[in-house]
PDB file of N, CA and C in Angstrom:
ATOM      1  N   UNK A   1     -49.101   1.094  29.135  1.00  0.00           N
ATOM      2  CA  UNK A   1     -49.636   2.329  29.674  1.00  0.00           C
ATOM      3  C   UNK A   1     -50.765   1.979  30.651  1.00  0.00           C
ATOM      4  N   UNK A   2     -50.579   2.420  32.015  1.00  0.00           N
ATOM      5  CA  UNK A   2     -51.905   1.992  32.849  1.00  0.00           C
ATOM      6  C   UNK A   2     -52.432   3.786  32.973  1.00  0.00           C
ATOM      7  N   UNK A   3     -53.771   3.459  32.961  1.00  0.00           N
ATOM      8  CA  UNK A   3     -54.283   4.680  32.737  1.00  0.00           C
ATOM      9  C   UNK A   3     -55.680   4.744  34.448  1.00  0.00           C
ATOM     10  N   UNK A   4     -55.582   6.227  34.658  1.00  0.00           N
ATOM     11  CA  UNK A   4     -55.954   5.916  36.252  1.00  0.00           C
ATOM     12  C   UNK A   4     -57.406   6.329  35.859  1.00  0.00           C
ATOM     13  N   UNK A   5     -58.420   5.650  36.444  1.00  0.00           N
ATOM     14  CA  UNK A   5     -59.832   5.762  36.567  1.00  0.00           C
ATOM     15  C   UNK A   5     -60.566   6.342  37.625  1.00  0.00           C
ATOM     16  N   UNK A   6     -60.696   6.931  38.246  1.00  0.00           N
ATOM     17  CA  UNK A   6     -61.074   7.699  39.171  1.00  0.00           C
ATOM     18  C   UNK A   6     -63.196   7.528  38.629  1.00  0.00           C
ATOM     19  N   UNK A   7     -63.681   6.992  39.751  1.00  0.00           N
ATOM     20  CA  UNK A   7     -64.760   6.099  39.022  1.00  0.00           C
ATOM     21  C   UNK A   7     -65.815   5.775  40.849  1.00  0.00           C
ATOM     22  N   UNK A   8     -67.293   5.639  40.375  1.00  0.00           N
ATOM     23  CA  UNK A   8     -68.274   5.581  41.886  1.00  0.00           C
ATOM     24  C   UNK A   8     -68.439   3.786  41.493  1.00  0.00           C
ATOM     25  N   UNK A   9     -68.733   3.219  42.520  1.00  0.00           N
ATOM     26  CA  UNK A   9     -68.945   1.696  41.811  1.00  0.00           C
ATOM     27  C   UNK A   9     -70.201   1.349  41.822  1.00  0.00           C
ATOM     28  N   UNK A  10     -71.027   2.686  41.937  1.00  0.00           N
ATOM     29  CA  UNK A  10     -72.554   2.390  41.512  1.00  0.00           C
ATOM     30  C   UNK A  10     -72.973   3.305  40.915  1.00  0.00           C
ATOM     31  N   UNK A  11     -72.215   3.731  39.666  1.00  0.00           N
ATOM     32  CA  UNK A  11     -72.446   4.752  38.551  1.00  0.00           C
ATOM     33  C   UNK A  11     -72.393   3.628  37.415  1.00  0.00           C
ATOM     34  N   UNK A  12     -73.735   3.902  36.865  1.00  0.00           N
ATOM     35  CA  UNK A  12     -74.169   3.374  35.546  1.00  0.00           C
ATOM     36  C   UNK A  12     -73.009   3.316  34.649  1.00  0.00           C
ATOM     37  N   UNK A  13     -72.265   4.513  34.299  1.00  0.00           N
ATOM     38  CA  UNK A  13     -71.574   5.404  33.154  1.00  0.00           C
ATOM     39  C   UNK A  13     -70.144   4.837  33.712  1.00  0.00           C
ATOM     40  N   UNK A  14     -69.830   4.507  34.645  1.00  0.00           N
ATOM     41  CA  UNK A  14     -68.509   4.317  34.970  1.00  0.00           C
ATOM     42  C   UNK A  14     -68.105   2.870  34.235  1.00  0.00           C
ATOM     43  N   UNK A  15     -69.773   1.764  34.811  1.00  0.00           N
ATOM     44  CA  UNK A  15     -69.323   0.477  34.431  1.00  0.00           C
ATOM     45  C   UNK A  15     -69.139   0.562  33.026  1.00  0.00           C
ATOM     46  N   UNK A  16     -69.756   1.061  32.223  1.00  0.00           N
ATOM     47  CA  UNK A  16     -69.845   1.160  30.809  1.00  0.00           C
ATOM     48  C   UNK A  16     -68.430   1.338  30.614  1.00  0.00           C
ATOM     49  N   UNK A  17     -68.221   2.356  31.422  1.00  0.00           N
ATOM     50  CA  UNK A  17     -66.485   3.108  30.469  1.00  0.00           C
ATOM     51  C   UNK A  17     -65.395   1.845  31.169  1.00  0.00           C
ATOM     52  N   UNK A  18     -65.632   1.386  32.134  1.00  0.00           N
ATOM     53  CA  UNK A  18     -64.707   0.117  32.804  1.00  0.00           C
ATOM     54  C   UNK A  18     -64.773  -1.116  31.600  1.00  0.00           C
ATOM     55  N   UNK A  19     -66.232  -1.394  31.574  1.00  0.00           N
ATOM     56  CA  UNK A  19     -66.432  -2.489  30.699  1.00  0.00           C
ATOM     57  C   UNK A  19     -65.820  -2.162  28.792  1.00  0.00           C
ATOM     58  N   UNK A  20     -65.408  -0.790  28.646  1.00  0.00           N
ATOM     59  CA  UNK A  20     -65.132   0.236  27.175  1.00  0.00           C
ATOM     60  C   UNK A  20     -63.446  -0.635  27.498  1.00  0.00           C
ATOM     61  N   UNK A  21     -63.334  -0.281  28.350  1.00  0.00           N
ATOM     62  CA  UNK A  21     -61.460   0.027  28.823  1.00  0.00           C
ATOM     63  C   UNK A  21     -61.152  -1.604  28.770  1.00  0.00           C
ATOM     64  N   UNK A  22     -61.862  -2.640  29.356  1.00  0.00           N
ATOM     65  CA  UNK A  22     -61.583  -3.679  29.456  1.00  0.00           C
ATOM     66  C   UNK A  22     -61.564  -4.686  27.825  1.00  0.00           C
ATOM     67  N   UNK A  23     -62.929  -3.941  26.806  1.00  0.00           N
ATOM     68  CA  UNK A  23     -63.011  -4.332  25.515  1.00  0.00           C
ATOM     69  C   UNK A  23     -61.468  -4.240  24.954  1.00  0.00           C
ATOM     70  N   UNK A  24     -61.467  -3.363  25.020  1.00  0.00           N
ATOM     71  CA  UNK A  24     -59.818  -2.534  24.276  1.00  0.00           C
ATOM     72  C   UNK A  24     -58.539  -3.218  25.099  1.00  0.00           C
ATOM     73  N   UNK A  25     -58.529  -3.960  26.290  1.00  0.00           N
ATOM     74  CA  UNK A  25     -57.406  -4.737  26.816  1.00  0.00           C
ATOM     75  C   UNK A  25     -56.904  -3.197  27.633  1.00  0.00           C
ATOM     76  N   UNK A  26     -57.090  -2.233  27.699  1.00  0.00           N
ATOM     77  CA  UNK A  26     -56.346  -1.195  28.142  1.00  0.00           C
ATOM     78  C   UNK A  26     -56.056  -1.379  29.875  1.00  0.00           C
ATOM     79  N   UNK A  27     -54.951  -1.276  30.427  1.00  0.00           N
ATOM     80  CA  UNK A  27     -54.577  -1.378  31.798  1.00  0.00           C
ATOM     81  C   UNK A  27     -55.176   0.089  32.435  1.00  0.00           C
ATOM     82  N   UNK A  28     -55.622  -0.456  33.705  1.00  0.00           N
ATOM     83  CA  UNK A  28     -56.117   0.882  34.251  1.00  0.00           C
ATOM     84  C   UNK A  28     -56.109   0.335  36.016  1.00  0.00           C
ATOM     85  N   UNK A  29     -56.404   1.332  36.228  1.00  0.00           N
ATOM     86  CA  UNK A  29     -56.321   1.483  37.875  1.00  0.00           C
ATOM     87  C   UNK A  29     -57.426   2.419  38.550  1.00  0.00           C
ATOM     88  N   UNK A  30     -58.481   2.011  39.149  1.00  0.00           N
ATOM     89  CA  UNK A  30     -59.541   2.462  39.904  1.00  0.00           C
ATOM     90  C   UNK A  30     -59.339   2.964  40.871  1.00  0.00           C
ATOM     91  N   UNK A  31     -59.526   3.921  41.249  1.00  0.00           N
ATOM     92  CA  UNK A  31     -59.876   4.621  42.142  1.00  0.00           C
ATOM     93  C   UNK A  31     -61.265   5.474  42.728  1.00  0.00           C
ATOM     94  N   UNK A  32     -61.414   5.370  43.760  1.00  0.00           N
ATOM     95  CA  UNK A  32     -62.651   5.648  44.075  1.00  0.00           C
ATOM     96  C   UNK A  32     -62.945   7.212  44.191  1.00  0.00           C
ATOM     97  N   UNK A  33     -63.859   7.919  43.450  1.00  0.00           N
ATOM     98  CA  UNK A  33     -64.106   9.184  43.139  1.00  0.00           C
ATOM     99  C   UNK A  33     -64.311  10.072  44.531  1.00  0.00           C
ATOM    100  N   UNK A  34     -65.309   9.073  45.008  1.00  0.00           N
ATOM    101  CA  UNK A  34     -65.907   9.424  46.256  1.00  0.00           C
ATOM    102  C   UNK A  34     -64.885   9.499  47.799  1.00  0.00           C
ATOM    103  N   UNK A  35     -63.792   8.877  47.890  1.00  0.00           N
ATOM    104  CA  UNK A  35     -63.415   8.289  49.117  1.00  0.00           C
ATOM    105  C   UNK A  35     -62.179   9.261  48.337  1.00  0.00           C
ATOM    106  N   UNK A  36     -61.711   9.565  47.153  1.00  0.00           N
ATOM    107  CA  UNK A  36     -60.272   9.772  46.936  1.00  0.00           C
ATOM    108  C   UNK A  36     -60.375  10.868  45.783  1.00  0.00           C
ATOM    109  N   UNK A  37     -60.586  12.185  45.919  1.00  0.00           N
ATOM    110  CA  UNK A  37     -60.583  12.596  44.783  1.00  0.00           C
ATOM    111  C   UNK A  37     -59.769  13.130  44.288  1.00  0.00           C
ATOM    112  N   UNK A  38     -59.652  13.422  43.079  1.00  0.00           N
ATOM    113  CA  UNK A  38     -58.712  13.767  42.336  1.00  0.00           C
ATOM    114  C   UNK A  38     -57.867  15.316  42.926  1.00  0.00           C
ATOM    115  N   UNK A  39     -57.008  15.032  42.736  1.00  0.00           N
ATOM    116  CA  UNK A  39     -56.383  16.589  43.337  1.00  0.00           C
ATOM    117  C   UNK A  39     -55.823  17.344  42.556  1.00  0.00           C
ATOM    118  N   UNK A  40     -55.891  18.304  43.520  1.00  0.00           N
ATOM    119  CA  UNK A  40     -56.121  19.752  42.775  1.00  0.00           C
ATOM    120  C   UNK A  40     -55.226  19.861  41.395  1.00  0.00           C
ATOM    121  N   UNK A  41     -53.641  19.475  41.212  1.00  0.00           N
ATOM    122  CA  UNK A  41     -52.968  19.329  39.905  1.00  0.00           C
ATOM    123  C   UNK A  41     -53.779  18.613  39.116  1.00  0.00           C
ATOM    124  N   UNK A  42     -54.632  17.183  39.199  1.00  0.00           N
ATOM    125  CA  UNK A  42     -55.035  16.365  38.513  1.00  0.00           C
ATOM    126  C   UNK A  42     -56.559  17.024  37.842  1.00  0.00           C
ATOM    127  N   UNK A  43     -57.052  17.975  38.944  1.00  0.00           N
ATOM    128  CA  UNK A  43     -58.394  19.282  38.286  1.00  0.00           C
ATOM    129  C   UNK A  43     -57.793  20.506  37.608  1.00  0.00           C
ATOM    130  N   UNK A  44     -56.723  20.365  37.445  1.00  0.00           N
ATOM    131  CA  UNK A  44     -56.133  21.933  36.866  1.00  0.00           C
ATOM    132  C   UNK A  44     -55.721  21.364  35.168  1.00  0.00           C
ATOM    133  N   UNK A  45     -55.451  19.851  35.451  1.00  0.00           N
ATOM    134  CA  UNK A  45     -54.861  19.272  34.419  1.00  0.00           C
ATOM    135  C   UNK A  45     -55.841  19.239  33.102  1.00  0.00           C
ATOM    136  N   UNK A  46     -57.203  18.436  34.038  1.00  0.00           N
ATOM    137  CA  UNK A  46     -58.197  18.061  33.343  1.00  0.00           C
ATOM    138  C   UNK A  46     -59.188  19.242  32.863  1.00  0.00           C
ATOM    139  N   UNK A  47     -58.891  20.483  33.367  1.00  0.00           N
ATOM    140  CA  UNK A  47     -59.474  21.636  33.139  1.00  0.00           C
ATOM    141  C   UNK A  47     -58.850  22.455  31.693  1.00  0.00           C
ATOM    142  N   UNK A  48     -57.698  21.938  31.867  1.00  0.00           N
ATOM    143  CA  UNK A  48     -56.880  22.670  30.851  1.00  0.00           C
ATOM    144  C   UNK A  48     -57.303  22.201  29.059  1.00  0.00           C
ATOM    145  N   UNK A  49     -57.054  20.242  29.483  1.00  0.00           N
ATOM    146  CA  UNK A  49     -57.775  19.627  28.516  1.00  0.00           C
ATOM    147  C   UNK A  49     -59.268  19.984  27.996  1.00  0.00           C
ATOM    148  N   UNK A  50     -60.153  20.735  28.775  1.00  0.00           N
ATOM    149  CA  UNK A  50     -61.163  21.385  28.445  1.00  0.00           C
ATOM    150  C   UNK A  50     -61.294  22.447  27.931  1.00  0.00           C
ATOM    151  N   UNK A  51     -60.150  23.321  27.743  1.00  0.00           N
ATOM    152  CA  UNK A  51     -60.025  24.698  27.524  1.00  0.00           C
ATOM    153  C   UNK A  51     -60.896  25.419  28.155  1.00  0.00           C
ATOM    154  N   UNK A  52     -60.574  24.893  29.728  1.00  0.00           N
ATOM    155  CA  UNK A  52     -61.126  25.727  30.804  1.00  0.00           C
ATOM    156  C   UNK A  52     -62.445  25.862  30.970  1.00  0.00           C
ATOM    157  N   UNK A  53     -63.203  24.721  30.266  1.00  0.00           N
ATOM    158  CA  UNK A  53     -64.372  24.820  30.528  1.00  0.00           C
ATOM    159  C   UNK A  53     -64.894  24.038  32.471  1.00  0.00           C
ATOM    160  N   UNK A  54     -64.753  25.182  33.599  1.00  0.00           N
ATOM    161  CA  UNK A  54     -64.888  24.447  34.917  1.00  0.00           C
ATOM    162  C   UNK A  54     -66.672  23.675  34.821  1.00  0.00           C
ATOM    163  N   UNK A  55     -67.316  24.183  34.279  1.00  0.00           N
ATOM    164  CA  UNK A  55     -68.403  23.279  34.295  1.00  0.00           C
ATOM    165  C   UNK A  55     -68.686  21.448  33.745  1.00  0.00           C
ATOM    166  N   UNK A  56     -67.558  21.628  32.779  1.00  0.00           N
ATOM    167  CA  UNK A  56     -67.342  20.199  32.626  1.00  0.00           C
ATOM    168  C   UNK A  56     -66.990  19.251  33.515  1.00  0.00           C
ATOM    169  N   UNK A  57     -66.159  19.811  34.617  1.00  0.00           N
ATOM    170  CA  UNK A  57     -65.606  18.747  35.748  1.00  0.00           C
ATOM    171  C   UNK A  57     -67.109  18.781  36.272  1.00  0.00           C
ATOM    172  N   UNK A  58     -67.956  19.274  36.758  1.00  0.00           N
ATOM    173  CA  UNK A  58     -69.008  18.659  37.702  1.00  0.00           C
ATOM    174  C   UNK A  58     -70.060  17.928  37.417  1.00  0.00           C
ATOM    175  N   UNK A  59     -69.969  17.142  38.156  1.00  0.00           N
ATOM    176  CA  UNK A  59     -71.384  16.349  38.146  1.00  0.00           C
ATOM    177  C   UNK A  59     -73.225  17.134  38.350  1.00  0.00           C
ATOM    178  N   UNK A  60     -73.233  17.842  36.929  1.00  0.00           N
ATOM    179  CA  UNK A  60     -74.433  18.961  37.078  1.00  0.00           C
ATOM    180  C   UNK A  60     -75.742  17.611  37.675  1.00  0.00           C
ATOM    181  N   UNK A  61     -75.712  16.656  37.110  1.00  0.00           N
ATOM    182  CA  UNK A  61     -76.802  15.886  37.551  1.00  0.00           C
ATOM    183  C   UNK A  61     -76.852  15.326  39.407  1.00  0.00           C
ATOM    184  N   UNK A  62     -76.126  15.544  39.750  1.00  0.00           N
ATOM    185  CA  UNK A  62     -75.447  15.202  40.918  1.00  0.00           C
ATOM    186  C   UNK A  62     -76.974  15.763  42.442  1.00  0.00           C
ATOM    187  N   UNK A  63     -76.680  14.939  43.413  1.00  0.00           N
ATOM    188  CA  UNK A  63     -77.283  14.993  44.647  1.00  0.00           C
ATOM    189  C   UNK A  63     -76.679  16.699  44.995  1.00  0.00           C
ATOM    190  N   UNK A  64     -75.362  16.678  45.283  1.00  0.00           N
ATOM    191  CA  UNK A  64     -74.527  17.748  45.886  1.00  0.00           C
ATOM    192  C   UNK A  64     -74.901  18.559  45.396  1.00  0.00           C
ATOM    193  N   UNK A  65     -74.676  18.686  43.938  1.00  0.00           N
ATOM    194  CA  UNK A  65     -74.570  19.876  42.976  1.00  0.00           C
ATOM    195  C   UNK A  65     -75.919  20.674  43.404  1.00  0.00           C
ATOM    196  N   UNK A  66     -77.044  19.499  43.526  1.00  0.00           N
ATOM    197  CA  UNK A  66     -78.220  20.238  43.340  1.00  0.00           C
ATOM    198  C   UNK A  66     -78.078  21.022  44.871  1.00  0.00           C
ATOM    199  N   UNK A  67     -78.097  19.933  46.032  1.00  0.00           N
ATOM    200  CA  UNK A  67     -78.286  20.843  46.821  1.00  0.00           C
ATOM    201  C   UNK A  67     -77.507  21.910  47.348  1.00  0.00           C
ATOM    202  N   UNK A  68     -76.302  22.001  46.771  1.00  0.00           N
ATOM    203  CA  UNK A  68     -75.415  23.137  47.507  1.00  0.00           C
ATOM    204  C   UNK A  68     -75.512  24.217  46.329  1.00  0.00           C
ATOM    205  N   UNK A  69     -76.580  24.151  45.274  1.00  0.00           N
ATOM    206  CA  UNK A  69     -77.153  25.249  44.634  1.00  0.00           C
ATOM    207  C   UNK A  69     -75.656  25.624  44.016  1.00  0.00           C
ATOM    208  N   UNK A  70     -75.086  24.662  43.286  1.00  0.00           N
ATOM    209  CA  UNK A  70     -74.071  25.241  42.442  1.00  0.00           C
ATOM    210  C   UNK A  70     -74.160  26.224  41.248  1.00  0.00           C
ATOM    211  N   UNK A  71     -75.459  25.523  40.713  1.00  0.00           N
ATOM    212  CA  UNK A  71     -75.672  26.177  39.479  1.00  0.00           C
ATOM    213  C   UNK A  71     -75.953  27.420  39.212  1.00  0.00           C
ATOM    214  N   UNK A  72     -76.292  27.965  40.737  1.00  0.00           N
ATOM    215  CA  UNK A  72     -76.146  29.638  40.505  1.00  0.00           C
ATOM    216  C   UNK A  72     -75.088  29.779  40.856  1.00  0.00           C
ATOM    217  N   UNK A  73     -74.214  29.311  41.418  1.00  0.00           N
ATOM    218  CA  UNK A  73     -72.758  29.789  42.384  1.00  0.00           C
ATOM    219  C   UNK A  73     -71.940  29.818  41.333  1.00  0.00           C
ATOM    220  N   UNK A  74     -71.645  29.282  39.932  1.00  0.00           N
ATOM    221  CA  UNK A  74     -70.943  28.336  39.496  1.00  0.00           C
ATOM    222  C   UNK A  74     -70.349  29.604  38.599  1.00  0.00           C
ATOM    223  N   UNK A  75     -71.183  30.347  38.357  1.00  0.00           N
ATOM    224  CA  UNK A  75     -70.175  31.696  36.947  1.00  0.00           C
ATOM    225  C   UNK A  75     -69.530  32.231  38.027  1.00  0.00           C
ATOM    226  N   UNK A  76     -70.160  32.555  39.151  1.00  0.00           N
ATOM    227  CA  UNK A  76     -69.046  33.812  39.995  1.00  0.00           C
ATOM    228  C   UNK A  76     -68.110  32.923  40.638  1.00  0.00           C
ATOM    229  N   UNK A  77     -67.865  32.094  40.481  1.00  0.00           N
ATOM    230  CA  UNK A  77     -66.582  31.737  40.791  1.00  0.00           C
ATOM    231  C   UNK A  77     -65.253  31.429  40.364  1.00  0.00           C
ATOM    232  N   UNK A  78     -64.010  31.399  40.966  1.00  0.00           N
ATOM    233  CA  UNK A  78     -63.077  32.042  40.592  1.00  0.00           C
ATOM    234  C   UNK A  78     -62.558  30.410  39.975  1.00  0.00           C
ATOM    235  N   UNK A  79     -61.524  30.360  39.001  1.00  0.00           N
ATOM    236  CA  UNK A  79     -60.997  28.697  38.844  1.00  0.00           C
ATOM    237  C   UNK A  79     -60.501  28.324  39.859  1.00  0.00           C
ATOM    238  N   UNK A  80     -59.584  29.116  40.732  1.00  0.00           N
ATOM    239  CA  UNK A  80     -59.384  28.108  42.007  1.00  0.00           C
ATOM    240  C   UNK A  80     -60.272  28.030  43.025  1.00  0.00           C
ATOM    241  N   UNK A  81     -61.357  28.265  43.033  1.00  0.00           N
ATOM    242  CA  UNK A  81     -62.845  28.228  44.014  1.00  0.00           C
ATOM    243  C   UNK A  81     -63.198  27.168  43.545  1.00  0.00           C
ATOM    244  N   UNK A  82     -63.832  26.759  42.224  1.00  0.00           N
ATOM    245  CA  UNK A  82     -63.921  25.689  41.994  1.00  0.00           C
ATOM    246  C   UNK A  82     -63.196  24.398  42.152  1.00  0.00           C
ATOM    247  N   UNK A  83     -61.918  24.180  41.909  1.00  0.00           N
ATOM    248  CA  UNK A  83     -60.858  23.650  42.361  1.00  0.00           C
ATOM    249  C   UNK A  83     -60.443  23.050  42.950  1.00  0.00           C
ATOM    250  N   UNK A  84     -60.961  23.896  43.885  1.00  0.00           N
ATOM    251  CA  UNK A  84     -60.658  24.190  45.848  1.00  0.00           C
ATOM    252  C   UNK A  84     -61.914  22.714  46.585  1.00  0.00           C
ATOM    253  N   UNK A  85     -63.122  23.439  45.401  1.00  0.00           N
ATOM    254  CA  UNK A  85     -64.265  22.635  46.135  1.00  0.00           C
ATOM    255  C   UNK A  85     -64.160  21.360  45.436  1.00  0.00           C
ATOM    256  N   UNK A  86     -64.048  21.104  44.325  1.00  0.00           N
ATOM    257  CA  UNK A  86     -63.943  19.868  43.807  1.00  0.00           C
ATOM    258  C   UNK A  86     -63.092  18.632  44.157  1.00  0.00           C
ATOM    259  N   UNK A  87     -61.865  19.284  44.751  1.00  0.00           N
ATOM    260  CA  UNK A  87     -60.988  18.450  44.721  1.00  0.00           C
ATOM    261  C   UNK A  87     -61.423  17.723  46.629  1.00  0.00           C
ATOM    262  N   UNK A  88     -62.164  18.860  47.322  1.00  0.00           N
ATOM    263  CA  UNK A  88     -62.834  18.502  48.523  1.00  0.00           C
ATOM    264  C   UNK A  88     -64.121  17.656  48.497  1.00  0.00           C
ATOM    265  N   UNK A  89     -64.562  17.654  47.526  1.00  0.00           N
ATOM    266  CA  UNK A  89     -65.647  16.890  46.906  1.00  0.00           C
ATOM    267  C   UNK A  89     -65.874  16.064  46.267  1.00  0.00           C
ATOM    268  N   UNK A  90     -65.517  14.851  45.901  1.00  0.00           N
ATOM    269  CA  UNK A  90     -65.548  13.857  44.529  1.00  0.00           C
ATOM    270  C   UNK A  90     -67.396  14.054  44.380  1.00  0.00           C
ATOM    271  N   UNK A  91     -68.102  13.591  45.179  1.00  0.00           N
ATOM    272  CA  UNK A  91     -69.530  13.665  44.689  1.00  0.00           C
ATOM    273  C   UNK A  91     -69.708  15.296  43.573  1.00  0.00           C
ATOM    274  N   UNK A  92     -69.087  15.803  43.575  1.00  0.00           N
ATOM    275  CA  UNK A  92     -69.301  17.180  42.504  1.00  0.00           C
ATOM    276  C   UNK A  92     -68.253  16.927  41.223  1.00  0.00           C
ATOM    277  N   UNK A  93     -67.502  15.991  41.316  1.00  0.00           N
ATOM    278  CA  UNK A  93     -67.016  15.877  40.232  1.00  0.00           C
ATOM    279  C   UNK A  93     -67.305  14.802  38.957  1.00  0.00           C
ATOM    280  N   UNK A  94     -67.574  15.037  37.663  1.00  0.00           N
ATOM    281  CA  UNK A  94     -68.059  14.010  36.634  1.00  0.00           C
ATOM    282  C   UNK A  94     -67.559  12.973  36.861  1.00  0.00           C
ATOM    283  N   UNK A  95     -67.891  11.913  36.504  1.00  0.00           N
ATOM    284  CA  UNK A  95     -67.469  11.095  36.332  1.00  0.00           C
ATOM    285  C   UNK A  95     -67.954   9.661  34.961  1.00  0.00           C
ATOM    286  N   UNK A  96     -67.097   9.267  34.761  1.00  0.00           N
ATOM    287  CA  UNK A  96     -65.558   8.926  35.375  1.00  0.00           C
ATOM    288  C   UNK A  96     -64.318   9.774  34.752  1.00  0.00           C
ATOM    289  N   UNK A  97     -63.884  10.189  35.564  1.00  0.00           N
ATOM    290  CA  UNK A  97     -62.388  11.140  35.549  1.00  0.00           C
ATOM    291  C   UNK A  97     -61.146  10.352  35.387  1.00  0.00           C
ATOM    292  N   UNK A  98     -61.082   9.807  33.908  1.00  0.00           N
ATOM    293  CA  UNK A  98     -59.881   9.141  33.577  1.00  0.00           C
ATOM    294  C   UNK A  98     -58.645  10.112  33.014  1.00  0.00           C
ATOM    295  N   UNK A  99     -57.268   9.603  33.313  1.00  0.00           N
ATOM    296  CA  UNK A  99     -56.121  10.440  33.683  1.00  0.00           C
ATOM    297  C   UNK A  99     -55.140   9.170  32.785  1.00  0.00           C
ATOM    298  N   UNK A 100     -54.560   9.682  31.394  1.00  0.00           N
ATOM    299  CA  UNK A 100     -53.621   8.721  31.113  1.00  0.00           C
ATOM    300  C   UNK A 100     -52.500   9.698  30.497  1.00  0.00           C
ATOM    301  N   UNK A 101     -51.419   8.929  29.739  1.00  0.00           N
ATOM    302  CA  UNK A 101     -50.146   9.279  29.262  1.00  0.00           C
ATOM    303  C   UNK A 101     -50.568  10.403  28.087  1.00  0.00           C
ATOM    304  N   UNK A 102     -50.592  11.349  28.069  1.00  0.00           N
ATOM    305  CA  UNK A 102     -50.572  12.540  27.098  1.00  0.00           C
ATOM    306  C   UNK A 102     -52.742  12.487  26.708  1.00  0.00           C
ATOM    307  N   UNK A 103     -53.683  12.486  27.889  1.00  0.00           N
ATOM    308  CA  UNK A 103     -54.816  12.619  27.409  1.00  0.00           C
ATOM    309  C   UNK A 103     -55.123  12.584  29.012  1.00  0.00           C
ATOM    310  N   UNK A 104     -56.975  12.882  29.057  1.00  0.00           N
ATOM    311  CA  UNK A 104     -57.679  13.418  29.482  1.00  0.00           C
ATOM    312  C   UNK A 104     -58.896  13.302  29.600  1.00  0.00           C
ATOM    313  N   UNK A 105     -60.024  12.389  30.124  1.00  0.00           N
ATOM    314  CA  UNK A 105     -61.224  12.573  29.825  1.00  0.00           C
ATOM    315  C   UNK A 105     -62.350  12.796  30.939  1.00  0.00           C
ATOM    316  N   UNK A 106     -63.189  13.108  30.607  1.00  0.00           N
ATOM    317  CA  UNK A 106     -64.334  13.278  32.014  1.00  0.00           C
ATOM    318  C   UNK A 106     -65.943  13.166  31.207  1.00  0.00           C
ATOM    319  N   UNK A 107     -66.077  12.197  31.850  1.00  0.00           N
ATOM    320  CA  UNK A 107     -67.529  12.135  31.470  1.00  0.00           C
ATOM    321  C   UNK A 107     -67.348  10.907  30.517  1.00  0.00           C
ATOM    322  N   UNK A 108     -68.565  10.534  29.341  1.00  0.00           N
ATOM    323  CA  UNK A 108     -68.221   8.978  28.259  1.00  0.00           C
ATOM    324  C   UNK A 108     -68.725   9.288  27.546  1.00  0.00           C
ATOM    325  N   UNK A 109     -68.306  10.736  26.822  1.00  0.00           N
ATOM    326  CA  UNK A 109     -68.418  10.900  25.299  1.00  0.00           C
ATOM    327  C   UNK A 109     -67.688   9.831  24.111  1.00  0.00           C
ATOM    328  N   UNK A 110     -68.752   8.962  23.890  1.00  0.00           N
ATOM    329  CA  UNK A 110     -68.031   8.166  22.739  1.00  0.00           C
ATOM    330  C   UNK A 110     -67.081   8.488  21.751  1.00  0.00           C
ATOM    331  N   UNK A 111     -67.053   9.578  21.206  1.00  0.00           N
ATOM    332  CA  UNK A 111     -66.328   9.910  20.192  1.00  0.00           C
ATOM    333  C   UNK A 111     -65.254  10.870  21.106  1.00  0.00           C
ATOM    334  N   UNK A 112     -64.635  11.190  21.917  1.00  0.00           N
ATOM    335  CA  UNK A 112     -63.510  11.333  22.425  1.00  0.00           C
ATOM    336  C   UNK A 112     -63.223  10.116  22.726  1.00  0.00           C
ATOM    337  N   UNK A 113     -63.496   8.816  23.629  1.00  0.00           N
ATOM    338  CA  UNK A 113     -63.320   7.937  23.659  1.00  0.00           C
ATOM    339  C   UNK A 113     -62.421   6.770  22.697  1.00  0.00           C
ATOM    340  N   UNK A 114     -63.377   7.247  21.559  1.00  0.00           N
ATOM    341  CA  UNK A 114     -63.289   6.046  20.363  1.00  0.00           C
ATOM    342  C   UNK A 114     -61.329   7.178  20.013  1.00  0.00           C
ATOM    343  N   UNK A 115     -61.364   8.112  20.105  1.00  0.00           N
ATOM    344  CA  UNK A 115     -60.218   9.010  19.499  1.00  0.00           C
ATOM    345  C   UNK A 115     -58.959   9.053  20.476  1.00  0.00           C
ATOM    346  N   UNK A 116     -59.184   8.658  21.346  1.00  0.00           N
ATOM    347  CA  UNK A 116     -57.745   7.959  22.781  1.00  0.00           C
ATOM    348  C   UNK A 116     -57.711   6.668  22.450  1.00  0.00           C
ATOM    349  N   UNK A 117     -58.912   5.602  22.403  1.00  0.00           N
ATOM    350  CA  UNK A 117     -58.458   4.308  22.369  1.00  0.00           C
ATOM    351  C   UNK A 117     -58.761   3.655  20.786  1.00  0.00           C
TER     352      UNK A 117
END
């Protein structure tokens, strides 16, 4: 199973979850968050795995987030507004946004983690 990583290569949290993935022998494939982001099926996917929580995909700590004043924008918007912008945006999206065979993760909650691998 190669599992796709969608990942910044100067995010603290990414190397951790690279260096997590590499402990475990798990095959994976990087991709760059920033230059390539995830699209729109692959944010509808990972949204779903949230039970639609759209605030989970973004990077609330984020440069962007702050300045394009998401955090008030962020209830009135519609799921495909968000979507729309995220998938135009990797800097607004969490990371790392890993994508494998029947799972889902965003962000490096250990204990989802420890419960895929």
């Amino acid at each position: 199973m190669t599992v796709k990583v969608y990942e910044y290569n100067r995010c603290g949290t990414c190397k951790k979850a690279l260096k997590f993935l590499d402990g475990k022998k798990v095959k994976y494939k990087t991709i760059p968050i920033r230059e390539t982001p995830p699209s729109k099926a692959e944010l509808k996917k990972m949204l779903k795995a949230y039970d639609g929580e759209i605030k989970r995909l973004f990077n609330t700590s984020g440069q962007d987030y702050r300045a394009m004043g998401i955090k008030d924008k962020i209830k009135d918007m519609t799921e495909n507004q968000a979507i729309d912008l995220l998938s135009k945006n990797g800097n607004l999206i969490k990371r790392p946004f890993v994508l494998g065979s029947g799972f889902c993760l965003v962000g490096l909650k250990q204990d989802e983690w420890d419960q895929v691998f």
